[in-house]
C-alpha atoms as a PDB file:
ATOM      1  CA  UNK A   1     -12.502  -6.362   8.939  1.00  0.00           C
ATOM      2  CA  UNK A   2     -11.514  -2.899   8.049  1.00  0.00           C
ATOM      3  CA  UNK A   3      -8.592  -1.484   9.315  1.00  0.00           C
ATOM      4  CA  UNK A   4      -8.050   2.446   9.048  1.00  0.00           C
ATOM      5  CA  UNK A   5      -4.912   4.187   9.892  1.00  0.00           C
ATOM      6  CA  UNK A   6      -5.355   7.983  10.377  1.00  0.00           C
ATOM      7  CA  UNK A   7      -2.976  10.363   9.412  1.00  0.00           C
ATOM      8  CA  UNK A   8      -1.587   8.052   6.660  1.00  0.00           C
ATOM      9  CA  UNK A   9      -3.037  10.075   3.103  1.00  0.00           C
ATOM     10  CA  UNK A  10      -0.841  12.983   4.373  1.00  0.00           C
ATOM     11  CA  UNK A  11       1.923  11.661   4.523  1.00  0.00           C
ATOM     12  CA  UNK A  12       4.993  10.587   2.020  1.00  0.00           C
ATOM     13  CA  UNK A  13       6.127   7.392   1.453  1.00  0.00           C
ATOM     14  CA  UNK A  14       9.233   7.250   3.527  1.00  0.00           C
ATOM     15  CA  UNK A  15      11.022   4.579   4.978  1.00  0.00           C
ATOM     16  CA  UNK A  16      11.388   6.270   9.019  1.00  0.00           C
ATOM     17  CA  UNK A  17       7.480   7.775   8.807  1.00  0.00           C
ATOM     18  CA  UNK A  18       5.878   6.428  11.712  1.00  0.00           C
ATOM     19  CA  UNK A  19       2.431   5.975  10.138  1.00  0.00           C
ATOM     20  CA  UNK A  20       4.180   3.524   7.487  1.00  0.00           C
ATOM     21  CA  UNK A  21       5.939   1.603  10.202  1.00  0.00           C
ATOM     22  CA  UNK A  22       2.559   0.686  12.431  1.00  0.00           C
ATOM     23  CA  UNK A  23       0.616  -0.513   8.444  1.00  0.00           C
ATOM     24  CA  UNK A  24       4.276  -2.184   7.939  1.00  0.00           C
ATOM     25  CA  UNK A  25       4.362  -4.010  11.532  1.00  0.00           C
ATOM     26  CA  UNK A  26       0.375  -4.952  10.998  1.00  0.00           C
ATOM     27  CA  UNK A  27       1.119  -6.405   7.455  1.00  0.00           C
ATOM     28  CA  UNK A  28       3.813  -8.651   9.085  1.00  0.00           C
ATOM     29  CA  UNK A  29       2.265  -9.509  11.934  1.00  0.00           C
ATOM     30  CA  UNK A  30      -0.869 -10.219   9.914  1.00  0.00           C
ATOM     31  CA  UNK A  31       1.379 -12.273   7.359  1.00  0.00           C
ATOM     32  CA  UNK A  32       2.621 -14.502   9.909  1.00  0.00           C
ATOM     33  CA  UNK A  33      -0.959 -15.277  11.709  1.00  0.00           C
ATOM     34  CA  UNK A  34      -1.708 -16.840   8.305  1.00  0.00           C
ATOM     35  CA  UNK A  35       1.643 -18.321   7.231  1.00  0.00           C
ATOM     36  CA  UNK A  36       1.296 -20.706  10.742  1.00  0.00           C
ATOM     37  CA  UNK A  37      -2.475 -21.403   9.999  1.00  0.00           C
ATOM     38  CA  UNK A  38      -4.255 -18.618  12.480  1.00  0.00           C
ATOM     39  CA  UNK A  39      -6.014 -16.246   9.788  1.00  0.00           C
ATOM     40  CA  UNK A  40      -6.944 -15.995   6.294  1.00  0.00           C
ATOM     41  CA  UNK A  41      -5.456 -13.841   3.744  1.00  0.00           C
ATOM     42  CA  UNK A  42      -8.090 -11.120   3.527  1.00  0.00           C
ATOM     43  CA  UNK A  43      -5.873  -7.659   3.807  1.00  0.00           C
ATOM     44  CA  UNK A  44      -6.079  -5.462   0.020  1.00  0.00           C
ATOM     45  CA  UNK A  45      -3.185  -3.202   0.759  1.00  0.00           C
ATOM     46  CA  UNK A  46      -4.059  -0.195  -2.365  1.00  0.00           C
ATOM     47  CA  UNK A  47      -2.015   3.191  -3.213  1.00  0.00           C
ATOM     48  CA  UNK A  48      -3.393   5.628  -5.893  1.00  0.00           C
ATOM     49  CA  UNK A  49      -0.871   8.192  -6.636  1.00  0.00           C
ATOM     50  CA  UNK A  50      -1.333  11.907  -7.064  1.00  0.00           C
ATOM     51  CA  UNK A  51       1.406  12.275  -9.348  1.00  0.00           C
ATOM     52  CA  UNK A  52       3.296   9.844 -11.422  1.00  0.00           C
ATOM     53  CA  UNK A  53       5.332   8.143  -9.027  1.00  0.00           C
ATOM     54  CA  UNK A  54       9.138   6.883 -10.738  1.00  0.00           C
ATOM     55  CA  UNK A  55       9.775   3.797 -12.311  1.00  0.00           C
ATOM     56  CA  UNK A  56      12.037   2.654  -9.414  1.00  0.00           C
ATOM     57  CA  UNK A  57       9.461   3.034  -7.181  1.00  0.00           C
ATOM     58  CA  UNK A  58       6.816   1.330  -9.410  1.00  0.00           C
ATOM     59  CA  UNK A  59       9.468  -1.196  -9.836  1.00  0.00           C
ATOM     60  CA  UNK A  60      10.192  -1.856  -6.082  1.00  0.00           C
ATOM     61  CA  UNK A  61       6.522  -2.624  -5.658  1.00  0.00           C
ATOM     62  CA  UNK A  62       6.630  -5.422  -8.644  1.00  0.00           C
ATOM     63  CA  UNK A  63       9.594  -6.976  -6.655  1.00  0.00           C
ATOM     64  CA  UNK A  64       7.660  -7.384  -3.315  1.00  0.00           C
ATOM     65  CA  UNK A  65       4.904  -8.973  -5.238  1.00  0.00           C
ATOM     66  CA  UNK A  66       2.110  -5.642  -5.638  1.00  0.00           C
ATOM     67  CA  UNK A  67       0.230  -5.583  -8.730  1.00  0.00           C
ATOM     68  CA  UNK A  68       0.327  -2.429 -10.792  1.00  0.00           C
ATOM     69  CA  UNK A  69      -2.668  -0.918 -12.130  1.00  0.00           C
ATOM     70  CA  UNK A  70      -2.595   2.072 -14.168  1.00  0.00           C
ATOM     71  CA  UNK A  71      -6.015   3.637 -14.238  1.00  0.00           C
ATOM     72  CA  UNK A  72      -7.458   6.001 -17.030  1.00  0.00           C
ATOM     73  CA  UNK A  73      -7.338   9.996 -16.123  1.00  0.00           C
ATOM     74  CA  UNK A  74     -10.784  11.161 -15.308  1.00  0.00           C
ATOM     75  CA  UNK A  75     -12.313  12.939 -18.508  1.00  0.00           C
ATOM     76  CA  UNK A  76     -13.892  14.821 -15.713  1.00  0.00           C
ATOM     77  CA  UNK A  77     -10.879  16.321 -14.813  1.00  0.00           C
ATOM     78  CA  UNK A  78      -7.746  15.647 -16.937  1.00  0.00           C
ATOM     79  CA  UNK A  79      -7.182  18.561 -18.856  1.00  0.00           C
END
């Protein structure tokens, strides 16, 4: 299943955006439907950054459990 929120590439990652709060209130609703035995873990939540983001944010993900993946720059592109 494929879930798609529109709207969401546009905008910043702020704590009161609304399109963050529905994907936040699916992940935990989602969460519990498989911590009490309903559903399967099957949700790949991904970010890829435009610009470097800060090591506090990078390290906020690590605490909640994301794994960090630093891709190489495009040679297609990268300057």
């Amino acid at each position: 299943m494929i879930i798609i929120f529109p709207g969401a590439e546009y905008e910043k990652f702020q704590i009161k955006v609304h399109c963050k709060k529905k994907i936040k209130k699916f992940i935990n609703i989602k969460n519990l439907l498989c911590k009490i035995g309903f559903s399967d873990y099957d949700l790949l939540a991904s970010i890829i950054f435009k610009e470097n983001p800060s090591k506090e944010l990078l390290q906020r993900f690590a605490e909640q459990g994301y794994e960090i993946v630093h891709l190489p720059d495009n040679p297609y592109i990268s300057g």
